[in-house]
Each structure stands twice: as structure tokens, then as C-alpha cells.
Protein backbone atom coordinates (compact mmCIF):
# COMPACT_ATOMS: atom_id res chain seq x y z
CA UNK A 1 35.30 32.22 -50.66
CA UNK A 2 32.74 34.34 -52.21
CA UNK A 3 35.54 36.50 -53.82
CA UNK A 4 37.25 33.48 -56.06
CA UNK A 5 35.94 32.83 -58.80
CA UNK A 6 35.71 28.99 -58.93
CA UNK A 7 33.38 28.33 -56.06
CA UNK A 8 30.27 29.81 -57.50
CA UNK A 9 27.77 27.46 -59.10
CA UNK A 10 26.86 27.33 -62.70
CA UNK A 11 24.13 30.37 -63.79
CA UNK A 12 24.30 31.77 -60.22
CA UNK A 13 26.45 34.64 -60.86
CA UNK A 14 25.60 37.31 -64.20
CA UNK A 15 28.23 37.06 -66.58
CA UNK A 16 30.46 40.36 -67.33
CA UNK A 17 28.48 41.02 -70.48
CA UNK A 18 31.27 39.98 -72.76
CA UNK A 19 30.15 36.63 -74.64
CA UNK A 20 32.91 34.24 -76.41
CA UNK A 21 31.94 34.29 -80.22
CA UNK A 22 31.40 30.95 -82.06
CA UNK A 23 33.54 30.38 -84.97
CA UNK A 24 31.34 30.98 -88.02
CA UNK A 25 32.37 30.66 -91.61
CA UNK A 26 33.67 33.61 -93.34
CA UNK A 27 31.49 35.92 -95.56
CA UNK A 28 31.95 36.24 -99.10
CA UNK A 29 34.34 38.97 -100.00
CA UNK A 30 32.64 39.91 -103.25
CA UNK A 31 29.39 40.18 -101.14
CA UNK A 32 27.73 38.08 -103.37
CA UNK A 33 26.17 34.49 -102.47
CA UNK A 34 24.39 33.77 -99.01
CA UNK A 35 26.66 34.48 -96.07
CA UNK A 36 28.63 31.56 -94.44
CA UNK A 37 28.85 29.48 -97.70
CA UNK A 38 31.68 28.26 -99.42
CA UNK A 39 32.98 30.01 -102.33
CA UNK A 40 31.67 29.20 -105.51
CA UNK A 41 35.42 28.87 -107.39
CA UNK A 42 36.95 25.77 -105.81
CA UNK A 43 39.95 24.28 -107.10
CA UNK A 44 39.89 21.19 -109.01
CA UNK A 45 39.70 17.90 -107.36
CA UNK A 46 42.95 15.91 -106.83
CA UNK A 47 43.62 12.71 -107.68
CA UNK A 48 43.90 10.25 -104.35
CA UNK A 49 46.08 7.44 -105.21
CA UNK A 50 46.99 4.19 -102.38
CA UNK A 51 50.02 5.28 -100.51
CA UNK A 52 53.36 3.61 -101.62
CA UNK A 53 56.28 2.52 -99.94
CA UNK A 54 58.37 5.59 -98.82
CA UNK A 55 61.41 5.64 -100.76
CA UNK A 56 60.14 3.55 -103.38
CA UNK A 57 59.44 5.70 -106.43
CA UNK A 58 62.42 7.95 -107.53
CA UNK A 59 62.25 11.49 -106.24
CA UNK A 60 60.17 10.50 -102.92
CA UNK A 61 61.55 12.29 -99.60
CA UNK A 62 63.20 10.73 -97.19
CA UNK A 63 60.53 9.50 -94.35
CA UNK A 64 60.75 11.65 -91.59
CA UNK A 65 61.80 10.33 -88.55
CA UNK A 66 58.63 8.52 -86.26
CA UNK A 67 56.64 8.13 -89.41
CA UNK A 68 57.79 4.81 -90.84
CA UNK A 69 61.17 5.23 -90.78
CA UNK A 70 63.66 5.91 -88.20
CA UNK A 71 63.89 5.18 -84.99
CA UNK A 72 60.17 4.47 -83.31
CA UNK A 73 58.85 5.49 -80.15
CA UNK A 74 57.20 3.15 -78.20
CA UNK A 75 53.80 5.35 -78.22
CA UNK A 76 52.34 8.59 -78.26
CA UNK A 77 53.39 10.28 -75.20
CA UNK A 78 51.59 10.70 -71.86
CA UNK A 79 49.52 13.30 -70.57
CA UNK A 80 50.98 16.01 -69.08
CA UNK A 81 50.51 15.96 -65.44
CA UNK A 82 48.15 17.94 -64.02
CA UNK A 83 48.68 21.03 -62.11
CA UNK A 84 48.72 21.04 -58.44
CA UNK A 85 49.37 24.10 -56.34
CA UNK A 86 48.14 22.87 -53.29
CA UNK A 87 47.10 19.34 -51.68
CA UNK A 88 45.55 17.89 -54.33
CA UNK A 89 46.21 18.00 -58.40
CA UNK A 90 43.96 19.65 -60.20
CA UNK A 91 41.81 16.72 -62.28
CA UNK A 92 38.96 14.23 -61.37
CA UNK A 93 40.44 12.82 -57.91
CA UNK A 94 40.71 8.94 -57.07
CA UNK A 95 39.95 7.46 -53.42
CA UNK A 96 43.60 7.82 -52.38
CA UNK A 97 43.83 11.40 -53.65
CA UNK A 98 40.95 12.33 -51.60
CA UNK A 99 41.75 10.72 -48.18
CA UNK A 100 45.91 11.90 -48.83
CA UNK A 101 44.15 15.53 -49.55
CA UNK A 102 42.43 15.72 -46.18
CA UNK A 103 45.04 14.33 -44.08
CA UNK A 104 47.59 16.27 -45.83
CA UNK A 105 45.78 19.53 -45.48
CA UNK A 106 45.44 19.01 -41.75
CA UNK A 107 48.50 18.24 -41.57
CA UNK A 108 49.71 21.40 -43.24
CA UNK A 109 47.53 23.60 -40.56
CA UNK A 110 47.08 20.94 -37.91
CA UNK A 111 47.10 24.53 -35.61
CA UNK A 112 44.14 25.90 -37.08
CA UNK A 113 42.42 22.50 -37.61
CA UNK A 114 43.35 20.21 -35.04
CA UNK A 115 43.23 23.31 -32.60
CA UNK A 116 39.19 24.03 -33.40
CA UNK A 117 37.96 21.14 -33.48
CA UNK A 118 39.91 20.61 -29.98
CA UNK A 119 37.39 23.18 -29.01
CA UNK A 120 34.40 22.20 -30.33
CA UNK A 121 35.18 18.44 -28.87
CA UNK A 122 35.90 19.79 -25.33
CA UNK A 123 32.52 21.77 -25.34
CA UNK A 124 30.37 19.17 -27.25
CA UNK A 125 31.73 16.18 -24.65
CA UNK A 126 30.96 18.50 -21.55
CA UNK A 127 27.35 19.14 -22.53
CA UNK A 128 26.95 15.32 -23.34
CA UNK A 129 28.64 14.18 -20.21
CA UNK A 130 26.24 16.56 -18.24
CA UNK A 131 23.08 15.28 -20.30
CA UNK A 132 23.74 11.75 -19.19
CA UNK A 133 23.92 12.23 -15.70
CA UNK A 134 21.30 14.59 -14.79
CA UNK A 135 19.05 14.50 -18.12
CA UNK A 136 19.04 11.45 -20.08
CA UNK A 137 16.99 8.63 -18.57
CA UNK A 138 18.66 5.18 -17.60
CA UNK A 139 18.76 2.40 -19.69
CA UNK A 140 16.04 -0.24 -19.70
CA UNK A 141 16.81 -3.71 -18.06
CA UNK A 142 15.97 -6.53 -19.64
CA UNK A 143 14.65 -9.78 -18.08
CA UNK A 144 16.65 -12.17 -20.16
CA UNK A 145 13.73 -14.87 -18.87
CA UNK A 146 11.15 -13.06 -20.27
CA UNK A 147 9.02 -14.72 -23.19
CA UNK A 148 6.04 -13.93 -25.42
CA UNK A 149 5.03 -10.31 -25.10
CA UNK A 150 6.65 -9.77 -21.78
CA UNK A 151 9.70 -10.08 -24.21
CA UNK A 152 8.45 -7.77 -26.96
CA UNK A 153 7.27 -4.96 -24.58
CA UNK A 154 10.40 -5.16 -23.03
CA UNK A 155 12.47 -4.66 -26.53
CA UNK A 156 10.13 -1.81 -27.32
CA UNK A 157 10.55 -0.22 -24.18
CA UNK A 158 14.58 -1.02 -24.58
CA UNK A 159 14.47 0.29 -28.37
CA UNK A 160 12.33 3.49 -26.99
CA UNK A 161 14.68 4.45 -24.56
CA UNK A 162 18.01 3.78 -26.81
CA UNK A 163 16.32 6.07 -29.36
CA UNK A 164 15.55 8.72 -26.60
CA UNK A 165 19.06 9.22 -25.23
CA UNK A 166 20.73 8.61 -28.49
CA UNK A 167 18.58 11.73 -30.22
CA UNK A 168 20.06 14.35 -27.97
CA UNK A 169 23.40 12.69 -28.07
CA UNK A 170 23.11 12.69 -31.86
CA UNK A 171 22.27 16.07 -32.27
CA UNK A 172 25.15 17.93 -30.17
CA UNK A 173 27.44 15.23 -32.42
CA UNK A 174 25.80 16.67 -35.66
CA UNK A 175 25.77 20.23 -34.56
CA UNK A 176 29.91 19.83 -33.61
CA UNK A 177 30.44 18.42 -37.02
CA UNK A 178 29.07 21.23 -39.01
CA UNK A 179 30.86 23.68 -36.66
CA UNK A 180 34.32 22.02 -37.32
CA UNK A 181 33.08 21.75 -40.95
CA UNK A 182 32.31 25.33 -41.29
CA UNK A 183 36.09 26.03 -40.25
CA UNK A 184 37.47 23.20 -42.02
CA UNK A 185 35.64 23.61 -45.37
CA UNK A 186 37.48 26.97 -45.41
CA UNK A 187 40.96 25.49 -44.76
CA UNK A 188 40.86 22.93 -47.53
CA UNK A 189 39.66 25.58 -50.00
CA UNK A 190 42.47 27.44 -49.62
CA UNK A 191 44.99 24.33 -49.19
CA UNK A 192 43.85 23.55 -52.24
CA UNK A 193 44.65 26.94 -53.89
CA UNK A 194 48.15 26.64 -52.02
CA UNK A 195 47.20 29.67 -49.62
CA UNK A 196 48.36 29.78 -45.86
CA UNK A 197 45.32 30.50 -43.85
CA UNK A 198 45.24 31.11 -39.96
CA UNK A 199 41.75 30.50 -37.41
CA UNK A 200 40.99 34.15 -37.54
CA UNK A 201 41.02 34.19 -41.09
CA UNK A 202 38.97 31.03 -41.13
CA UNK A 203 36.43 31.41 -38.68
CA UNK A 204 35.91 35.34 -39.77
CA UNK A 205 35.14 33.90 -43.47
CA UNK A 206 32.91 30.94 -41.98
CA UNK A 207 31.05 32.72 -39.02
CA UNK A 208 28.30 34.36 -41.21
CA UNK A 209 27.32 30.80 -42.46
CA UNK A 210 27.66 28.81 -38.96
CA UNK A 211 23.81 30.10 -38.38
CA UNK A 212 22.48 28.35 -41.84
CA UNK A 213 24.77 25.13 -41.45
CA UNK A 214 22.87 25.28 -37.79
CA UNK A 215 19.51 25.29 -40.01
CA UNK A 216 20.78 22.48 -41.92
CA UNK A 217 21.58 19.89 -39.36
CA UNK A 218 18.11 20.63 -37.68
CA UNK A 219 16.73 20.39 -40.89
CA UNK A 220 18.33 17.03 -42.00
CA UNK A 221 17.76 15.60 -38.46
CA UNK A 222 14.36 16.67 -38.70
CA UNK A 223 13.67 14.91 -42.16
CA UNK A 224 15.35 11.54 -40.79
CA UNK A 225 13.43 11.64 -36.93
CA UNK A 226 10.62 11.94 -39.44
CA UNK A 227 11.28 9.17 -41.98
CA UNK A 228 12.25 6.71 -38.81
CA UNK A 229 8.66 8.06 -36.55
CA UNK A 230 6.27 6.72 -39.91
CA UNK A 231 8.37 3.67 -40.12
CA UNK A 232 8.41 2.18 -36.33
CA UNK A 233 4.96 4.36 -35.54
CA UNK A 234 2.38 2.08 -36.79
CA UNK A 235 3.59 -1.05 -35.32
CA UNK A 236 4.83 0.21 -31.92
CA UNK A 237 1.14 1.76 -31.84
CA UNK A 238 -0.49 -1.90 -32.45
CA UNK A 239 1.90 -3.02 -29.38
CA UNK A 240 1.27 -7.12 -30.25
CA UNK A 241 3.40 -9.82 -32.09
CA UNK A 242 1.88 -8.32 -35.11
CA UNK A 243 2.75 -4.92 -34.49
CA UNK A 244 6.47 -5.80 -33.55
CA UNK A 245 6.86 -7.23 -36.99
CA UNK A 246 5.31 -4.63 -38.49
CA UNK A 247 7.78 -2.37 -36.71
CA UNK A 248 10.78 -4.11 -37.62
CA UNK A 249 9.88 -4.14 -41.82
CA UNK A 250 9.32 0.12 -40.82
CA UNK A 251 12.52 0.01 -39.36
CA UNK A 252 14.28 -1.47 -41.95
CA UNK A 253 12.55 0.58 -44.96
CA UNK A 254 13.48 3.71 -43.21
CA UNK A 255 16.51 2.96 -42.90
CA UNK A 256 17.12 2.50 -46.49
CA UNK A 257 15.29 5.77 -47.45
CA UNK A 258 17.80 7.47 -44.71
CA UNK A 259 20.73 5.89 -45.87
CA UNK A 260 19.76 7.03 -49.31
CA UNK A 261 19.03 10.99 -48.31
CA UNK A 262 21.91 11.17 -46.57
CA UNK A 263 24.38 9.93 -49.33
CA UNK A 264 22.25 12.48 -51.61
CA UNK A 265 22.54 15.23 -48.95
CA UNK A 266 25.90 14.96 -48.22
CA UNK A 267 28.03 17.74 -50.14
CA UNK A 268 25.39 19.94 -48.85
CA UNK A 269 27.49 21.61 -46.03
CA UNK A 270 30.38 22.35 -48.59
CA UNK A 271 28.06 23.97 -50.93
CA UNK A 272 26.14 25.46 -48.31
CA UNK A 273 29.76 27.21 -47.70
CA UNK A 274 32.13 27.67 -50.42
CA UNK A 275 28.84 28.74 -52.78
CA UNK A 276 26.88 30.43 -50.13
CA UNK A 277 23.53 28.42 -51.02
CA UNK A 278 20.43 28.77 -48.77
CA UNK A 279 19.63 25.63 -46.94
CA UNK A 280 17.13 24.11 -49.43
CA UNK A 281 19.46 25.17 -52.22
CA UNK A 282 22.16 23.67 -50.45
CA UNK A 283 20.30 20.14 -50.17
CA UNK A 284 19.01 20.39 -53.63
CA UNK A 285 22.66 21.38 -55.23
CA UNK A 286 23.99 18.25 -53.37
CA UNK A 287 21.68 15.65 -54.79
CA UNK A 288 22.11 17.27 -57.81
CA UNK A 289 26.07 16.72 -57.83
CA UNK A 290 25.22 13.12 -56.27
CA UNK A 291 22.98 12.17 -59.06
CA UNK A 292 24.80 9.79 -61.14
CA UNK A 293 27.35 8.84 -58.96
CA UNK A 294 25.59 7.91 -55.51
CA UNK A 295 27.22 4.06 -55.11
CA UNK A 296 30.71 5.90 -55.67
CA UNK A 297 29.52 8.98 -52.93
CA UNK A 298 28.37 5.99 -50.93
CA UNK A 299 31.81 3.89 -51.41
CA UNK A 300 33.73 6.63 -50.32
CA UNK A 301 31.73 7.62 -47.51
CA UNK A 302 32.02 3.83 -46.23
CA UNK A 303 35.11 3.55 -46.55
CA UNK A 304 35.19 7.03 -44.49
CA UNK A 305 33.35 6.24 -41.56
CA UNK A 306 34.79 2.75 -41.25
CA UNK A 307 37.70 4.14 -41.12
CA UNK A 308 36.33 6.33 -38.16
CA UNK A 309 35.29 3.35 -36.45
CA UNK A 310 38.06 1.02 -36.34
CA UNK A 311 39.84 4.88 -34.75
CA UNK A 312 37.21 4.98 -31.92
CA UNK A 313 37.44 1.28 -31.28
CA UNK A 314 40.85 1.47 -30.88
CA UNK A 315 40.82 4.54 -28.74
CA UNK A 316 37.98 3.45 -26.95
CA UNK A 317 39.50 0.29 -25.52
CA UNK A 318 41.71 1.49 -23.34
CA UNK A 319 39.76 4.26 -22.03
CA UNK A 320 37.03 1.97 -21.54
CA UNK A 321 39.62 0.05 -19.54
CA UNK A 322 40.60 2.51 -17.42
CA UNK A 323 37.44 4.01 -16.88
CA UNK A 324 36.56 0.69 -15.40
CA UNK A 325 38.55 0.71 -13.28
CA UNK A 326 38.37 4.00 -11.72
CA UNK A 327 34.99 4.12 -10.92
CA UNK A 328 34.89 0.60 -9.57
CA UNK A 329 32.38 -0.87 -12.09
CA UNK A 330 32.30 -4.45 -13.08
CA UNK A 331 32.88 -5.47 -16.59
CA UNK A 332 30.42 -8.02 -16.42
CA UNK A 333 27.11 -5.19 -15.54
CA UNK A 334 28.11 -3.44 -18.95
CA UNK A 335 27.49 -6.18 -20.70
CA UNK A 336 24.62 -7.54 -18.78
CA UNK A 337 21.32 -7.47 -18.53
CA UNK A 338 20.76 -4.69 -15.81
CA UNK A 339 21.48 -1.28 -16.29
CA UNK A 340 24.70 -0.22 -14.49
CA UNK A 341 25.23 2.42 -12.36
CA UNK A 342 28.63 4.78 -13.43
CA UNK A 343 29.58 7.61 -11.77
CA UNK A 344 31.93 10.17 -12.47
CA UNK A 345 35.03 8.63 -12.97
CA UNK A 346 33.58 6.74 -15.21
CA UNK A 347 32.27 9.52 -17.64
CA UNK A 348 35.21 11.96 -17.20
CA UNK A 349 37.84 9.30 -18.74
CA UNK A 350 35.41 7.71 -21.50
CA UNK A 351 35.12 11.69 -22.38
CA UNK A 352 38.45 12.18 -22.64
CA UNK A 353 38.71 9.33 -24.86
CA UNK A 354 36.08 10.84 -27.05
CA UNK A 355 37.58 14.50 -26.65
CA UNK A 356 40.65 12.56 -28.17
CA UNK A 357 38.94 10.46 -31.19
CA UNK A 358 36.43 13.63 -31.82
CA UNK A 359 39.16 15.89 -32.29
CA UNK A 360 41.15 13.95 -35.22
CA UNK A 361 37.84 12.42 -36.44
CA UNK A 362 35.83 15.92 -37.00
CA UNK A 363 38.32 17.74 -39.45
CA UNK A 364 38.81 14.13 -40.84
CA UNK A 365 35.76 13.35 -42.15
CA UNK A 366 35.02 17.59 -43.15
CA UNK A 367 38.15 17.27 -45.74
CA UNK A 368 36.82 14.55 -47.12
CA UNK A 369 33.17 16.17 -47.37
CA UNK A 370 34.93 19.14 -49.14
CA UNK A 371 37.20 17.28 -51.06
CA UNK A 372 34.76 14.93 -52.34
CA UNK A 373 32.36 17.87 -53.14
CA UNK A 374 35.47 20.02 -55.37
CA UNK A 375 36.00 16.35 -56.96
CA UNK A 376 32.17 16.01 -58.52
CA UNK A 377 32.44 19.91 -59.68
CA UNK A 378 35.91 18.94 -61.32
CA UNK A 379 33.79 16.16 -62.88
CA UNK A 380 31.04 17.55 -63.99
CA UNK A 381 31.75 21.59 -64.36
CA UNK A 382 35.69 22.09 -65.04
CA UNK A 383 35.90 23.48 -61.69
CA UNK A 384 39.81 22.41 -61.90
CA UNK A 385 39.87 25.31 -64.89
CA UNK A 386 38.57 27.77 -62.06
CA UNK A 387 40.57 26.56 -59.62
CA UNK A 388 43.52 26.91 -61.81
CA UNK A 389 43.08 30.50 -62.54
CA UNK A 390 41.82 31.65 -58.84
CA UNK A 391 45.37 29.79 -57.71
CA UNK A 392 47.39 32.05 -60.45
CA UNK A 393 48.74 29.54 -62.63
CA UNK A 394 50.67 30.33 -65.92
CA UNK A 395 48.79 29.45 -69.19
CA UNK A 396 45.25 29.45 -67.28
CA UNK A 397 43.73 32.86 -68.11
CA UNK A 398 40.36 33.93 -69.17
CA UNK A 399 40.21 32.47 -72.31
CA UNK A 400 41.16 29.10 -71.62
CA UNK A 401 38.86 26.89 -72.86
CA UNK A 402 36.69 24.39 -70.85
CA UNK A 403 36.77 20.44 -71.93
């Protein structure tokens, strides 16, 4: 997307050399006087009377018609509406507009989109299935007897190991994200221009920037393993009753500080791509287009990822089911106490359950990343204007001006 002009960022690119010139007064054509004053000879000043009634002295004109006489219109007429070549109109996007945009865009090329990130679940889910049977350690039990700091050792311990197989787990997740990103990201640019695209075309434009979207989930996860390690490290480190309450107010105030980067850090994949930022420029141009609007980033993004949820719970329920009982396991050791021993059965159908919700969820939640990105350049920089003129569209040329 380097090549249209709309994706760039504001005072990244030099200009063509040709500046618009400001309206300025007129000179004076007897050269005298200093310039861009108003003549010296102006004609005398009119008399301003109250307005009459229209019709009311002899000699007045008719009223013309929507002007106090004949027939009214109820207002002054709407907008126009705004253009829309592709999947989304061209002005500051609502909610709907942005969820309709990415599920009508993958809908348009569900090949392309639904095909990759078929991929890219299949893989991810085989490495993950793999990592919990040979490399992940088992879950902790817990003694449901235990008291005092029997009990709190044995919820450190439990939290320890939860955070230790969820890192890796995490990670591949992550890394599949910004891989189905990459391609997606590409796809709803051009969706949103109106221009077919195929997964040759899409992956040859987003290959050069899978290696920095790579550096940015590393990066990211590395900010956020950091934020959570100073907030649970001093009081796991103490190890008493003390220490577990000083863990748990570390807990929670990294959590908020995460919660708060990512929101920021968000729209940094789709400016990472469609502006081809560095990584730190790519985190920094995201807060910036955050800034000002993080509760409605955050709303959105809610509302995104419950949506997400309520897909994998439904999904995962009969999977779950059925995974049960294939490998023999009882319902009641998953939800007990003790750890319980799957095999598998087991794993192979609760992976294709999350081959299945991975595969719709991925290019989900990516259109509504890049979407939500194009929508706080509309807002803030008239990218719609850019947009506009990369899609072709009549009465949209070079010297239209920005609002």
C-alpha cells in the first residue's frame, strides 16, 4: 500500500514542491498605498433600514419562493451521503459500520481470508497441541483441605504454573494473529478502495513486513511479561500472608497499566502495515491516534472480544463434549481438584474446535483492527479525502480541499 496515496502519515512523505497559495488581498492597481489594503475610494455608506413586510410597500418584488412566501420546505436539506466505493462509506464510521465493514469484507474474499487464516490456525493448533503434551508442565493440584499457608503456597504454585503454560500458549496465539493480520490488513485496504485482491497479491504486498509485525508482538509481549513480573515479583518473593496480599494489589495494578498499553498500542499493527512504520514508530503512531479517544478504542475493542468469546464458548461446548467422551475422561476431574490426565483424543478434537473458532475469529478481529485504525485517520486527518482520490472518484482531485 506504499504506492496509494492515502496510507502515508502526516509529514512522512516530502511534498511535490508545489504549495497551495493562501488567498491574500489584492494589491493596489495604482501601486500606491501599502499592499493588501483596501482602496482608499470606497463608496458611500448605505442606509440600513428594518426589513418590511414583502409585498407591503408599492413596487416591492414578489417574495421568491422558500423565502417567506410560497410554499415552505420543511428544512434545509440533508447531507449528501457520503461516498462509498467499497465496504465502508467514506466518513467518521459508527460501531455498526465497523463490525458490518469487517464481516462484509471477509465475506467478499472469504477465499483469500478465511483460506489463510485456515492455515495459520492449522499450524498454530499443531505446535500448541504438541507443547502440551510433551513440553508444558501439568497443572498443579490443589488440596481443597488445605489452610493457612499450606493454602497460599499452593495458589502460588497453582498461579505459577497457569502463568507458565499460558506464556507459550499466548505467544504462538499472538504471533498467528499478526500473521493473519498482516494478510488481512491488506484485504480490507483494498475492500475499502473497492479493489478485488487475491492471496498472492496479498501476501506478496504483506511478506516484507511479517518480520517487523514478528518484532512487534515480541516486543509488546515483552513490555506486558514485564509490567506483570514487577507487579506479582515482590510479594511472591516475601512468600507469607503478607506477601500474598502484596501480590494480589501487584496483580491488579498491572493489570490496569496492561489493559491501558494495550488499548494505546492497538492500531499499531495496521500502521505498522499500511504506513510502513518501524516498530517503535508503529507503537508511538498508535497511541498517538488513541489519544483522545481511548474509552471509545476500549468500547469497541470490548465489545470485539466479547463477541469472540461468547463464539468460542459456543464452539467450545460441544467439542468439549465430544472430546470427553472420546478419550474416556470424566467430567467431574476437569473440574476438580486434581489435575487430569487427557490423552490424545482428547487434544485432537478440542483442536479442531479451536482450528474452527481461530479461523473465523483471526480475520475477525484484524478487520476490525484496520477498520478502526482508517476510522481515527478519517477523524482526525481527512484520510476519507485520500481515500477518495486513491479509489478514483469523480469530483475528488488534487485540489479538493480538506475540512
Amino acid at each position: 500500500m506504499n504506492d496509494s496515496p492515502g496510507w502515508a502519515s502526516p509529514g512522512s512523505a516530502p511534498s511535490d514542491g508545489k504549495e497551495k497559495a493562501i488567498p491574500r488581498p489584492s494589491d493596489p492597481q495604482d501601486g500606491s498605498g501599502p499592499t493588501g489594503q483596501w482602496s482608499p475610494e470606497q463608496p458611500p455608506p448605505g442606509q440600513w433600514s428594518p426589513p418590511s413586510n414583502p409585498g407591503s410597500g408599492p413596487g416591492t418584488r414578489p417574495p421568491a419562493p422558500d423565502w417567506g412566501g410560497g410554499p415552505q420546505r420543511q428544512g434545509w436539506a440533508g447531507p449528501p451521503p457520503a461516498a462509498k466505493p467499497g465496504v465502508i462509506p467514506l466518513r467518521p464510521l459508527s460501531l455498526g459500520e465497523i463490525l458490518d465493514g469487517s464481516v462484509s469484507a471477509l465475506r467478499a474474499h472469504w477465499r483469500t481470508a478465511l483460506g489463510f487464516s485456515l492455515t495459520v490456525s492449522v499450524i498454530t493448533q499443531i505446535a500448541v497441541i504438541l507443547m502440551q503434551r510433551y513440553l508444558l508442565p501439568e497443572p498443579t493440584s490443589i488440596d481443597p483441605n488445605a489452610t493457612g499457608t499450606e493454602a497460599l503456597r499452593q495458589t502460588a504454585d497453582s498461579a505459577r504454573s497457569t502463568l507458565i503454560s499460558l506464556a507459550p500458549v499466548s505467544l504462538l496465539s499472538m504471533i498467528a494473529t499478526l500473521f493473519t493480520a498482516s494478510v488481512v490488513t491488506v484485504i480490507i485496504s483494498r475492500s475499502v478502495l473497492g479493489r478485488p485482491t487475491t492471496l498472492a497479491d496479498s501476501w506478496a504486498e504483506a511478506r516484507p513486513r511479517v518480520l517487523p509485525l514478528l518484532g512487534l508482538t515480541v516486543l509488546v509481549a515483552v513490555i506486558m511479561a514485564a509490567i506483570m513480573a514487577v507487579g506479582i515479583g515482590p510479594g511472591l518473593l516475601l512468600g507469607s500472608e503478607a506477601g500474598a496480599a502484596l501480590a494480589f494489589l501487584g496483580f491488579a495494578a498491572a493489570c490496569v497499566v496492561m489493559l491501558w498499553l494495550n488499548v494505546s498500542f492497538a492500531l499499531a499493527a495496521p500502521a505498522l502495515m499500511l504506513e510502513r512504520q518501524s516498530i517503535v514508530a508503529a507503537l508511538r503512531r498508535s497511541a498517538k491516534l488513541v489519544r483522545g479517544a481511548w474509552w471509545r478504542t476500549f468500547g469497541i475493542l470490548a465489545l470485539t472480544y466479547l463477541l469472540t468469546f461468547l463464539l468460542t464458548f459456543l464452539v467450545s461446548i460441544p467439542f468439549t463434549a465430544i472430546a470427553v467422551v472420546a478419550d474416556g475422561t470424566e467430567v467431574s476431574d476437569l473440574f476438580g481438584g486434581t489435575a487430569p490426565s487427557v490423552g490424545w483424543p482428547f487434544l485432537i478434537v478440542t483442536g479442531i474446535g479451536e482450528v474452527i473458532v481461530s479461523t473465523l475469529i483471526y480475520p475477525f478481529v484484524a478487520g476490525v483492527m484496520a477498520l478502526l485504525y482508517m476510522d481515527q485517520r478519517i477523524r482526525r486527518e481527512a484520510l476519507d479525502l485520500d481515500l477518495a482520490r486513491a479509489a478514483g472518484l469523480p469530483g475528488y482531485g488534487d485540489n479538493t480541499p480538506r475540512s
